[in-house]
N, C-alpha and C. Protein backbone atom coordinates (compact mmCIF):
# COMPACT_ATOMS: atom_id res chain seq x y z
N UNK A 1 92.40 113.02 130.07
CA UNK A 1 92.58 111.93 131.00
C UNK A 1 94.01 112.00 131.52
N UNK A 2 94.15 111.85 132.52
CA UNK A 2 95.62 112.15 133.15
C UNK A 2 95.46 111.28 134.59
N UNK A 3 96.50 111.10 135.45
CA UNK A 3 96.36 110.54 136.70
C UNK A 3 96.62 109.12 136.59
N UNK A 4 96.03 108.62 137.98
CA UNK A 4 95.77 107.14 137.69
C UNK A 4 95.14 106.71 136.44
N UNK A 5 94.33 107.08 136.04
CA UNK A 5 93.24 106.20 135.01
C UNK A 5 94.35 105.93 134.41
N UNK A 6 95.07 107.41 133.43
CA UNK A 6 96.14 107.21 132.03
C UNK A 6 97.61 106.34 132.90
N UNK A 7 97.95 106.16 133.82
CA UNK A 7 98.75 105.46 134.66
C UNK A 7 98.39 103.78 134.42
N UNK A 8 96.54 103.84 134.52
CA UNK A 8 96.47 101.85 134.67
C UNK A 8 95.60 101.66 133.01
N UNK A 9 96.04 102.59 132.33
CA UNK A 9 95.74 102.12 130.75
C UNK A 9 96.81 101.70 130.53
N UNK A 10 98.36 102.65 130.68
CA UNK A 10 99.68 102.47 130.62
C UNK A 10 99.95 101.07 130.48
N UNK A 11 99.53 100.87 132.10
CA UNK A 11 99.92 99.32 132.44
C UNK A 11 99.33 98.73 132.05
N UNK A 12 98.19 98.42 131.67
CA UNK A 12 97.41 97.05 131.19
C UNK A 12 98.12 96.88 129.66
N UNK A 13 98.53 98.34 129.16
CA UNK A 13 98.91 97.98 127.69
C UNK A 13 100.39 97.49 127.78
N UNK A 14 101.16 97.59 128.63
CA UNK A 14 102.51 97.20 128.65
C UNK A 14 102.19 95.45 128.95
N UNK A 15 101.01 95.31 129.97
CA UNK A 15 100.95 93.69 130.38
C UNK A 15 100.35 93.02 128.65
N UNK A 16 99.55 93.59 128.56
CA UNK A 16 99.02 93.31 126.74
C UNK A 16 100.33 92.91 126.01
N UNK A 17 100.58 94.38 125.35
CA UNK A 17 102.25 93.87 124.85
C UNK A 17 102.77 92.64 125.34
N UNK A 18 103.13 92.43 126.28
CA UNK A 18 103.79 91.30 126.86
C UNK A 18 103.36 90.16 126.61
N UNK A 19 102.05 90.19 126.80
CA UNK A 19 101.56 88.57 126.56
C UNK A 19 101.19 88.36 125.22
N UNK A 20 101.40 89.43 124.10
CA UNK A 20 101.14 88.99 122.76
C UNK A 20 102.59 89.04 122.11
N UNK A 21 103.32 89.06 122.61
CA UNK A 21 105.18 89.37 122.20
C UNK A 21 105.51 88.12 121.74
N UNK A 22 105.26 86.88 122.42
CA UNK A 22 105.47 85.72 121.54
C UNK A 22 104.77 85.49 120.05
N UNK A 23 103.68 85.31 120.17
CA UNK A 23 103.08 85.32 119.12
C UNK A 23 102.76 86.12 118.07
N UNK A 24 103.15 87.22 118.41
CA UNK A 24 103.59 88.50 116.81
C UNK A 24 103.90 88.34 115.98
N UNK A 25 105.39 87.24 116.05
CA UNK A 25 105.89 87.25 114.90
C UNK A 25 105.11 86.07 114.00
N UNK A 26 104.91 85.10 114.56
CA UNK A 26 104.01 84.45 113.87
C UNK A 26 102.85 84.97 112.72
N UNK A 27 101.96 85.97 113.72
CA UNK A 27 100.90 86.59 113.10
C UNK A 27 101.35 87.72 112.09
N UNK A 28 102.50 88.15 112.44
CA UNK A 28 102.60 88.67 111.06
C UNK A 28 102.84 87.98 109.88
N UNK A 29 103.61 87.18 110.01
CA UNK A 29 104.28 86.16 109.29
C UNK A 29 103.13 85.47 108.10
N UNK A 30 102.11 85.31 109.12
CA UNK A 30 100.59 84.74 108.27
C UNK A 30 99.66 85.72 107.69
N UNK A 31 99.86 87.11 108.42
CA UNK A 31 98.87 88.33 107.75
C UNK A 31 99.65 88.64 106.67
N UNK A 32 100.99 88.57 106.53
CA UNK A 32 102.03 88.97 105.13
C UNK A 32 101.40 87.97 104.04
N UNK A 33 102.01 86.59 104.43
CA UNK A 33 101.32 85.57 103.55
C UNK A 33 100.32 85.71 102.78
N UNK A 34 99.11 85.63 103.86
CA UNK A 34 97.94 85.89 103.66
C UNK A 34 97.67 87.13 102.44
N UNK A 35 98.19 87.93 103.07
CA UNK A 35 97.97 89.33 101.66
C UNK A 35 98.70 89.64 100.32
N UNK A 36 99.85 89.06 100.77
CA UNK A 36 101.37 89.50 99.87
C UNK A 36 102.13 90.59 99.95
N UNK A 37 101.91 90.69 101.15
CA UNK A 37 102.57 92.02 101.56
C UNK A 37 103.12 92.23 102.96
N UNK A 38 104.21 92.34 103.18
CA UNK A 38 104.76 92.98 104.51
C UNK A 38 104.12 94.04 105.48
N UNK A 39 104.02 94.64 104.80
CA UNK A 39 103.27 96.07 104.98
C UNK A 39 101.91 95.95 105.67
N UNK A 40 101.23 95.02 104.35
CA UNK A 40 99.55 95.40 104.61
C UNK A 40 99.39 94.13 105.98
N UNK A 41 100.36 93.01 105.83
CA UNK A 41 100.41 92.42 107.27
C UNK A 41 101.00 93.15 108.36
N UNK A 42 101.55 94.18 108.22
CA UNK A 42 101.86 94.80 109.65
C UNK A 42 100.67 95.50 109.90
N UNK A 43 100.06 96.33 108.72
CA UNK A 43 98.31 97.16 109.34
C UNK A 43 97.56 96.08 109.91
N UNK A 44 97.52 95.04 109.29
CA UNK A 44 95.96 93.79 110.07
C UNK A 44 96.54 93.54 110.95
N UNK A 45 98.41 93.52 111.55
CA UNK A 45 98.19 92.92 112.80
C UNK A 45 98.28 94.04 114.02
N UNK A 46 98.44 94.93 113.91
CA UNK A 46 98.80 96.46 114.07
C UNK A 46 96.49 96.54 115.03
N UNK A 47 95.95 96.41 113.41
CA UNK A 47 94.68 96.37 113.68
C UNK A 47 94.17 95.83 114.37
N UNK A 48 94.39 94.21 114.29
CA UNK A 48 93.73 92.92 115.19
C UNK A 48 94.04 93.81 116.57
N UNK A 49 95.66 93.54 116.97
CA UNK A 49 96.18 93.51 118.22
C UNK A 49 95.44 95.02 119.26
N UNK A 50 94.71 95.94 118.49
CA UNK A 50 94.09 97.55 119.17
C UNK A 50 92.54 96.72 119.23
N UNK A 51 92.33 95.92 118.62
CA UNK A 51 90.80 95.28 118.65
C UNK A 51 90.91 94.42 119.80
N UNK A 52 91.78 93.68 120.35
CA UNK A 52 91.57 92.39 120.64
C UNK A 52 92.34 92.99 122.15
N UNK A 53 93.11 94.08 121.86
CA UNK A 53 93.40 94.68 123.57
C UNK A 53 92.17 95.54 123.90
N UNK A 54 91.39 96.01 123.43
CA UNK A 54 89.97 96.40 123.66
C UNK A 54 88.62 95.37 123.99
N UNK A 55 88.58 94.63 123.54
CA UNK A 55 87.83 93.47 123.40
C UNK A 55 88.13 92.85 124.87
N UNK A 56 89.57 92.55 125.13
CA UNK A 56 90.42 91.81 126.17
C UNK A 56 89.35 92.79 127.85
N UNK A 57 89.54 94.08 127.65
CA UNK A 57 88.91 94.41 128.59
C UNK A 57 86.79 94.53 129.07
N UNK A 58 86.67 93.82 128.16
CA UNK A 58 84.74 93.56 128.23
C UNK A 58 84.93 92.06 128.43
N UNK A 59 85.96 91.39 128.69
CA UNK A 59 85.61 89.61 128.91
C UNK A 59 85.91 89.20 130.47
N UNK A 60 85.63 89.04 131.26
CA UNK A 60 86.27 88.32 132.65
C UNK A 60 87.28 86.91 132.57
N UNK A 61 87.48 86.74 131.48
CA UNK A 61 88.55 85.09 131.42
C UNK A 61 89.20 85.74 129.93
N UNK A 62 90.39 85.49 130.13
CA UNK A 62 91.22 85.67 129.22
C UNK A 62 91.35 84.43 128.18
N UNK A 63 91.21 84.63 127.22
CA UNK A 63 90.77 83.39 126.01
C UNK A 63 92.44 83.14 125.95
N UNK A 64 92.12 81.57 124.78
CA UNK A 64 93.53 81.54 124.39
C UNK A 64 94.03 82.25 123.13
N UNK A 65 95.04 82.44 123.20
CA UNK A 65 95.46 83.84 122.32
C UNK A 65 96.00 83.13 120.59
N UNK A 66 96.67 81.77 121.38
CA UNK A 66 97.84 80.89 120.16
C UNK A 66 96.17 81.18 118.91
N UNK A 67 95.22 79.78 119.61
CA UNK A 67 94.10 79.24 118.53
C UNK A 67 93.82 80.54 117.37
């Protein structure tokens, strides 16, 4: 894949990033908690955030992200 396509994956993932940048630290903060671990909360949020920027592109309305 090369060209435009890998050009407007680029970008949708830089706009992604962006709009989950506030709320990161939070979610790690609660996946650490949650497990007891620094670490294994950076994989679940590492995980969520590749699920939920995939997911993001099969919906036509962007949900709320905070809930």
């Amino acid at each position: 894949m090369n060209g435009p396509a890998q050009a407007s994956i680029a970008k949708a993932r830089e706009e992604f990033l962006a709009m989950v940048d506030s709320i990161r630290p939070d979610l790690h903060r609660y996946c650490a908690r949650l497990t007891g671990s620094v670490i294994e909360g950076e994989d679940i949020v590492q995980e969520t955030l590749a699920k939920a920027f995939y997911t993001l592109t099969l919906t036509p309305d962007l949900p709320p992200l905070r809930p």
